[in-house]
N, C-alpha and C. Protein backbone atom coordinates (compact mmCIF):
# COMPACT_ATOMS: atom_id res chain seq x y z
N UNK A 1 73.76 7.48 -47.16
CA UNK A 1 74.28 6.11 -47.23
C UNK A 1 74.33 5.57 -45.80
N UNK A 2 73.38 4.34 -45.51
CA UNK A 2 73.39 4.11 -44.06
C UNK A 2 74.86 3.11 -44.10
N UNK A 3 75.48 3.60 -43.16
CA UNK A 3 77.23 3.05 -43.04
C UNK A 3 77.29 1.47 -42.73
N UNK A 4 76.38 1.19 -42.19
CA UNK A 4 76.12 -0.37 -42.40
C UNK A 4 76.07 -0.98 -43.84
N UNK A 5 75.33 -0.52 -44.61
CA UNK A 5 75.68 -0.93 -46.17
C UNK A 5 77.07 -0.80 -46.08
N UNK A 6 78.14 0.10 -45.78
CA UNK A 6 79.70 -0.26 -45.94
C UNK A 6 79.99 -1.54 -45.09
N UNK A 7 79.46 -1.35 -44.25
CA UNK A 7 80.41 -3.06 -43.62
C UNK A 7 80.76 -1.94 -42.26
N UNK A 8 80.42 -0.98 -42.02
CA UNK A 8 80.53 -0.33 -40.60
C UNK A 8 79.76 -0.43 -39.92
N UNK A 9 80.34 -0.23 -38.39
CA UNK A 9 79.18 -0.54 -37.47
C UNK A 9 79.38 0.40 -36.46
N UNK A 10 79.45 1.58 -35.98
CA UNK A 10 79.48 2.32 -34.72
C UNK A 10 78.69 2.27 -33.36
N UNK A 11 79.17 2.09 -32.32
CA UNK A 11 78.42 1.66 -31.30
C UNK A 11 77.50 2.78 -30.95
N UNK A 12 77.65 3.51 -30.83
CA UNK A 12 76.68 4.75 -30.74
C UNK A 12 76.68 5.46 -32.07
N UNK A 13 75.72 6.32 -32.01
CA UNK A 13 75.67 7.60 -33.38
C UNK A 13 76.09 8.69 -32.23
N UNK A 14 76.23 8.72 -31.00
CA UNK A 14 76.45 10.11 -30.26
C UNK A 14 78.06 9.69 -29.89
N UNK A 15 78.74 9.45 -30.62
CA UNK A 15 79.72 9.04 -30.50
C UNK A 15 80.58 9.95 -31.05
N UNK A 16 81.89 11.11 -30.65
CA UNK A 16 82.62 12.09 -31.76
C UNK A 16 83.37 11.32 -32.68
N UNK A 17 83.38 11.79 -33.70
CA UNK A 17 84.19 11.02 -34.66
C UNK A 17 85.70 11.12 -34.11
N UNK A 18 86.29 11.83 -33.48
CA UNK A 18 87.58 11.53 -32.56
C UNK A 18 87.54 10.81 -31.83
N UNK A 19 86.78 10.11 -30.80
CA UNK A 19 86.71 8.69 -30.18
C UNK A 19 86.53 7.58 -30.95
N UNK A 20 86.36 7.54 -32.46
CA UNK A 20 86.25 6.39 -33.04
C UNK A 20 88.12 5.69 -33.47
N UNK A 21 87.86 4.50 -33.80
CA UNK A 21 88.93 4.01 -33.94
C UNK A 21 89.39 4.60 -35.75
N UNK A 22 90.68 3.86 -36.15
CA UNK A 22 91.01 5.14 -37.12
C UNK A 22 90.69 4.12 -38.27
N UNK A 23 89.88 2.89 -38.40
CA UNK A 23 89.60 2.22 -39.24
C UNK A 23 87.99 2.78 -39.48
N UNK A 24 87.44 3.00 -38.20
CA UNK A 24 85.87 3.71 -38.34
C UNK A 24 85.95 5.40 -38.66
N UNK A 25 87.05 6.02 -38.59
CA UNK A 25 87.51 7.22 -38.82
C UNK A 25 86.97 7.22 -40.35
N UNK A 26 88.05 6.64 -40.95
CA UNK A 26 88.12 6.59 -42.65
C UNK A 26 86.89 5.99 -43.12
N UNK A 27 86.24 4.89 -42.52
CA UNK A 27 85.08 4.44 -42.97
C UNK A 27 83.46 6.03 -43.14
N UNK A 28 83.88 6.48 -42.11
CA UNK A 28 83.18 7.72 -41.61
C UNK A 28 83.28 8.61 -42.41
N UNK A 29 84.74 9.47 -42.79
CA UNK A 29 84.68 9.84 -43.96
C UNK A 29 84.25 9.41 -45.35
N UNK A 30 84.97 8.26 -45.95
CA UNK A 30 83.83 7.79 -46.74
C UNK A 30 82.72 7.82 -46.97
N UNK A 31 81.71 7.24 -45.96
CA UNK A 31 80.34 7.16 -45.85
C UNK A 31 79.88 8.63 -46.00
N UNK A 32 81.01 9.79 -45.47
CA UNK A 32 80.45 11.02 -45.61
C UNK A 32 80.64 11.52 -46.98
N UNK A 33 81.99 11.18 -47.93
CA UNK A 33 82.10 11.72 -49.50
C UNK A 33 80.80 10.80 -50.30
N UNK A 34 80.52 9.37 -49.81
CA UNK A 34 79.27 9.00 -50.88
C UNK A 34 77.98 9.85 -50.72
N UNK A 35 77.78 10.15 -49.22
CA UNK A 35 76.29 10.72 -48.88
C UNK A 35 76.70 11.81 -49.78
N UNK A 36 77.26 12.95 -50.02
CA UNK A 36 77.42 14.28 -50.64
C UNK A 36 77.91 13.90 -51.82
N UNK A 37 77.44 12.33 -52.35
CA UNK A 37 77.42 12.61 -54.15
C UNK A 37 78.80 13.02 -54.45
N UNK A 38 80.35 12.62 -54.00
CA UNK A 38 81.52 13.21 -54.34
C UNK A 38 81.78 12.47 -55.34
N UNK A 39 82.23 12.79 -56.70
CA UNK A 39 82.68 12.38 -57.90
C UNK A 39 84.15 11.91 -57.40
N UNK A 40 85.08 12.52 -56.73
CA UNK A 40 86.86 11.80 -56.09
C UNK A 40 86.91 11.68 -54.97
N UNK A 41 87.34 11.07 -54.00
CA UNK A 41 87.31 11.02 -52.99
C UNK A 41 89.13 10.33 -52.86
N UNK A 42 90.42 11.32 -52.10
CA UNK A 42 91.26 11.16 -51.97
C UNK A 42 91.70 10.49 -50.20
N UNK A 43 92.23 9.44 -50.44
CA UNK A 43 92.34 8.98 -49.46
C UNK A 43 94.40 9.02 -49.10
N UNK A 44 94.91 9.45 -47.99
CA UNK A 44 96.21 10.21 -48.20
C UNK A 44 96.54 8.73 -47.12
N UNK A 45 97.61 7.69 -47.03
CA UNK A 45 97.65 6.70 -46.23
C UNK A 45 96.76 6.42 -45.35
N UNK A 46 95.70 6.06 -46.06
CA UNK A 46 94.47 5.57 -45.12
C UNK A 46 94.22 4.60 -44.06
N UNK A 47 95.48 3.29 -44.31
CA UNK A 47 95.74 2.16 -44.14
C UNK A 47 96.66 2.43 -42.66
N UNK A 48 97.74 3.72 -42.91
CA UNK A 48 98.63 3.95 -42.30
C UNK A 48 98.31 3.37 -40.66
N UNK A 49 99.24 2.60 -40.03
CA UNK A 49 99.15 2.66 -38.52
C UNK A 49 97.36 1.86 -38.19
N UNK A 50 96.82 1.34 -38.92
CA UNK A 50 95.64 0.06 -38.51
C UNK A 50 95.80 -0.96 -38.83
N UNK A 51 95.00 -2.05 -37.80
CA UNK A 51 95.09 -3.02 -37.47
C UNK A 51 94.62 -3.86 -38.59
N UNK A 52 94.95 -5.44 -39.25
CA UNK A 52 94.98 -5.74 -40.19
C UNK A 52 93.67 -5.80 -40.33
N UNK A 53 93.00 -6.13 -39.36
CA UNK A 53 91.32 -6.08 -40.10
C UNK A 53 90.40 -4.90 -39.99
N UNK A 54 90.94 -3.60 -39.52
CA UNK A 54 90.54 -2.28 -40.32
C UNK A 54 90.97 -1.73 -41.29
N UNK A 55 92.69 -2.14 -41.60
CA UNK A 55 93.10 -2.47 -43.09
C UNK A 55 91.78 -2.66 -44.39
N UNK A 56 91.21 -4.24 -43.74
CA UNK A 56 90.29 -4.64 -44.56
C UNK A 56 89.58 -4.35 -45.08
N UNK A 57 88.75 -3.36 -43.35
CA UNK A 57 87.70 -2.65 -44.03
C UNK A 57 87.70 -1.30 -44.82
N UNK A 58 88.92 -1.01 -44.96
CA UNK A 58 89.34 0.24 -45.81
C UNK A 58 89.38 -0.41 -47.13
N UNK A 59 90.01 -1.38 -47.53
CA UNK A 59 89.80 -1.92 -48.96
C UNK A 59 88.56 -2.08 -49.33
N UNK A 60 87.37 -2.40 -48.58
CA UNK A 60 85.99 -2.87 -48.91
C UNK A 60 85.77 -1.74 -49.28
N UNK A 61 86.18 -0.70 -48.23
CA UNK A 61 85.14 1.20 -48.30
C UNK A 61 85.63 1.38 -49.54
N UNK A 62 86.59 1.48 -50.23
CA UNK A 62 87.76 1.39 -51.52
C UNK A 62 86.70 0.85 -52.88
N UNK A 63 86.63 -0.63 -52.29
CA UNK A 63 85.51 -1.53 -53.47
C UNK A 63 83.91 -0.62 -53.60
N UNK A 64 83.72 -0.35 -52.59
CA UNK A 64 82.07 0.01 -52.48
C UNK A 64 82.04 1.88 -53.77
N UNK A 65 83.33 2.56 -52.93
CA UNK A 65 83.44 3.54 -54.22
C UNK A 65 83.51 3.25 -55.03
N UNK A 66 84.29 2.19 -55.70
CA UNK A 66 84.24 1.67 -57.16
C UNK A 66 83.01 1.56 -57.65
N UNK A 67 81.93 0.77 -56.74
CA UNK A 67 80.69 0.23 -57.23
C UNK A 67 80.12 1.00 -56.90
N UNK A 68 80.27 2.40 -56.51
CA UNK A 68 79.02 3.40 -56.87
C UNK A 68 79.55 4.30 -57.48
N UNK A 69 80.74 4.48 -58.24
CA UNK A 69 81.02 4.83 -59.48
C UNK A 69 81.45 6.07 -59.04
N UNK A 70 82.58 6.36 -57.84
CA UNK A 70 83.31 7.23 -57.28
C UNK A 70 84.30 6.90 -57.60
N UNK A 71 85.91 7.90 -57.91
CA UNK A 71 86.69 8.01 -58.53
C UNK A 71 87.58 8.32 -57.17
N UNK A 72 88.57 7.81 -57.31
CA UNK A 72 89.64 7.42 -55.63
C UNK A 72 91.16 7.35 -55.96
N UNK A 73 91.68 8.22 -55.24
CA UNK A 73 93.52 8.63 -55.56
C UNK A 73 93.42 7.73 -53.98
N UNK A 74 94.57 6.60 -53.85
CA UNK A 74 94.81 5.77 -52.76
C UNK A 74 95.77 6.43 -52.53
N UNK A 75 96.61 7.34 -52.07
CA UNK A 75 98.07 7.57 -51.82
C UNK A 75 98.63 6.39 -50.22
N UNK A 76 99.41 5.64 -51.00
CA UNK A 76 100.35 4.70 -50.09
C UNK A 76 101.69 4.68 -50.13
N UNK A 77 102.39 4.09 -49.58
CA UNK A 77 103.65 3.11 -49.94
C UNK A 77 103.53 1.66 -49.38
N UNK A 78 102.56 1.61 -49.06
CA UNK A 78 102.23 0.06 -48.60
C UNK A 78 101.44 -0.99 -50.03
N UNK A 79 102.24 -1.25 -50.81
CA UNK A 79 101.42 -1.84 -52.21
C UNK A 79 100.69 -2.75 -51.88
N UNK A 80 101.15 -3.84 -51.23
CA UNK A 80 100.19 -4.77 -50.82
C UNK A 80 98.71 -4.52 -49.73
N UNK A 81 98.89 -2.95 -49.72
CA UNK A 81 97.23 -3.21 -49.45
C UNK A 81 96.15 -2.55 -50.37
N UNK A 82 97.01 -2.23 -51.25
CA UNK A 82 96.11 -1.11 -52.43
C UNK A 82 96.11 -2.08 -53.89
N UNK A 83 96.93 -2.68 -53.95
CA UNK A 83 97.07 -3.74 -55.18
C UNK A 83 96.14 -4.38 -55.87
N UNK A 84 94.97 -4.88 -54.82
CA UNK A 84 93.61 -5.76 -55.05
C UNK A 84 92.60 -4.73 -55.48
N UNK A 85 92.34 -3.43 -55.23
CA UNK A 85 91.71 -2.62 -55.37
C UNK A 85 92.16 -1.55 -56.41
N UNK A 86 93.37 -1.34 -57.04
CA UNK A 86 93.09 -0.10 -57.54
C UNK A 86 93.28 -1.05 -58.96
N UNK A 87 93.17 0.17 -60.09
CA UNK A 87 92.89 -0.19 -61.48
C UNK A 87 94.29 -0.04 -61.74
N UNK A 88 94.83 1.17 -61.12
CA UNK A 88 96.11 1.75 -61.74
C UNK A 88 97.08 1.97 -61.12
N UNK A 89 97.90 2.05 -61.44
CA UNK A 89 99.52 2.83 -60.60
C UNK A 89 100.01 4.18 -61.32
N UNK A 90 100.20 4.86 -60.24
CA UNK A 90 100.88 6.25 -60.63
C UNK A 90 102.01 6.54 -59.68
N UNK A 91 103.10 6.43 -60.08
CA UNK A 91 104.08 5.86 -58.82
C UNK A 91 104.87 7.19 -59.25
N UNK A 92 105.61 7.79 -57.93
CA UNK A 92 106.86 9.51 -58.08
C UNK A 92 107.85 9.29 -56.91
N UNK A 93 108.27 9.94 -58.00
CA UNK A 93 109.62 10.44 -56.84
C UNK A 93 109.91 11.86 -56.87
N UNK A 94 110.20 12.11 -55.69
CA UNK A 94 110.20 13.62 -55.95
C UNK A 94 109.56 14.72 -56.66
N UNK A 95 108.22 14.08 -56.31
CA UNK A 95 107.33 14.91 -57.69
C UNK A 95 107.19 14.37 -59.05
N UNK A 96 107.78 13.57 -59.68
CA UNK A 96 107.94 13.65 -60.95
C UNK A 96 107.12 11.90 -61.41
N UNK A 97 106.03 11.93 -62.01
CA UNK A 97 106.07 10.30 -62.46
C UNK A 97 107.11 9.84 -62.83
N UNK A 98 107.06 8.76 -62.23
CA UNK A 98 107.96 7.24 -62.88
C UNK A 98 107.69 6.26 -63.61
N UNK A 99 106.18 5.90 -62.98
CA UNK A 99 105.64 5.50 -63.84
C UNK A 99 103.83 5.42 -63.54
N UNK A 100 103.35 4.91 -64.52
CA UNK A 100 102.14 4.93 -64.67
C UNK A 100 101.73 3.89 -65.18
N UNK A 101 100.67 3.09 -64.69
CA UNK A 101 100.61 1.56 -65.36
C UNK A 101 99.27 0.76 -65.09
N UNK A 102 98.36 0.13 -65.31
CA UNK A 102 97.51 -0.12 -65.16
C UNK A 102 97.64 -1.86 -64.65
N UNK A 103 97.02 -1.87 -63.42
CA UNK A 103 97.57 -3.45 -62.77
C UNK A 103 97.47 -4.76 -63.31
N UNK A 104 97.22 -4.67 -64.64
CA UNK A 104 97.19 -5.47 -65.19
C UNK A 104 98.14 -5.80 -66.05
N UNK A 105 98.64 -4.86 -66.17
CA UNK A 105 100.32 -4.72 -66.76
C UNK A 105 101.19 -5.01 -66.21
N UNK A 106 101.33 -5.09 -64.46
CA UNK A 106 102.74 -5.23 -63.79
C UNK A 106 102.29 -5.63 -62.31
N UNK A 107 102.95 -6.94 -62.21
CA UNK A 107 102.55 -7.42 -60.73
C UNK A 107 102.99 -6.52 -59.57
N UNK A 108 102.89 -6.72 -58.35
CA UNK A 108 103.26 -6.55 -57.49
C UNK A 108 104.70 -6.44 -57.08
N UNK A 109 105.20 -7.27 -57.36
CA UNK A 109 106.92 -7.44 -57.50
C UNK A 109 107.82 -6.63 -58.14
N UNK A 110 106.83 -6.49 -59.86
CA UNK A 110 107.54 -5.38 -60.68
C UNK A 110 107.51 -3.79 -60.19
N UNK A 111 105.96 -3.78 -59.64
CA UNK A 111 105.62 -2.07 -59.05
C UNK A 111 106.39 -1.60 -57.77
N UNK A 112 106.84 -3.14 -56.97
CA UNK A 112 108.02 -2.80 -55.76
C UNK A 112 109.04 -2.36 -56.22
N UNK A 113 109.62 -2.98 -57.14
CA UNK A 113 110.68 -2.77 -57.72
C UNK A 113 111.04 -1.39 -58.33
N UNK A 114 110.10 -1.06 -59.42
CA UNK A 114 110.03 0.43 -59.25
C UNK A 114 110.18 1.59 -57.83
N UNK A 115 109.19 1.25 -57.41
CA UNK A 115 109.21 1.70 -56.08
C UNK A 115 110.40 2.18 -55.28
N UNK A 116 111.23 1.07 -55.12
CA UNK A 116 112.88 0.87 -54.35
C UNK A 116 113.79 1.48 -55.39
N UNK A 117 113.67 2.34 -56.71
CA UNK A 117 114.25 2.47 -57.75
C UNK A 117 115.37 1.57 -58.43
N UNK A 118 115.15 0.54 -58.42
CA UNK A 118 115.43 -0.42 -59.10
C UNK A 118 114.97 -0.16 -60.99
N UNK A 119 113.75 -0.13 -61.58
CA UNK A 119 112.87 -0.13 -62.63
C UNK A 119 114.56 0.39 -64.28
């Protein structure tokens, strides 16, 4: 998968993937679970600690798995950046579901709410 089809751009290819920034980090991985044909690809706060428009491009890398028919666990607590992208919610506490819900069932507001244990 040439990483430009993602919406990445690296200034060099002799570049270590530890000098990249942590929005081209995750893009990098990605680009590396599509090249090897990965059926899931788990992303553990991907978003965590980047800048809002490598944010972005983590939601796109997010969309592009969808559309090549890769299967993706987002683990966040940041809803508003996973909200537009995922199908579903699987929300815990302490291990245990709380709930489970498909985003079409429960806005943003309601899945916070859960969240803060409010629900």
């Amino acid at each position: 998968i040439p990483l430009r089809t993602l919406g990445l751009s690296i200034k060099s290819p002799d570049l270590l993937v530890k000098d990249l920034s942590g929005g081209e980090k995750q893009g990098t991985a990605i680009a590396r679970a599509m090249h090897f044909k990965a059926k899931l690809v788990i992303l553990d706060e991907p978003t965590r600690a980047l800048a809002v428009k490598e944010v972005g491009r983590i939601l796109d890398f997010v969309k592009g798995l969808k559309e090549a028919n890769i299967a993706a666990i987002f683990i966040t607590h940041t809803l508003h950046h996973v909200y537009s992208v995922a199908d579903r919610f699987v929300i815990m506490n302490k291990g245990k579901i709380v709930k489970d819900i498909k985003r079409d069932e429960a806005s943003i507001e309601e899945l916070t709410e859960v969240l803060m244990g409010r629900d």
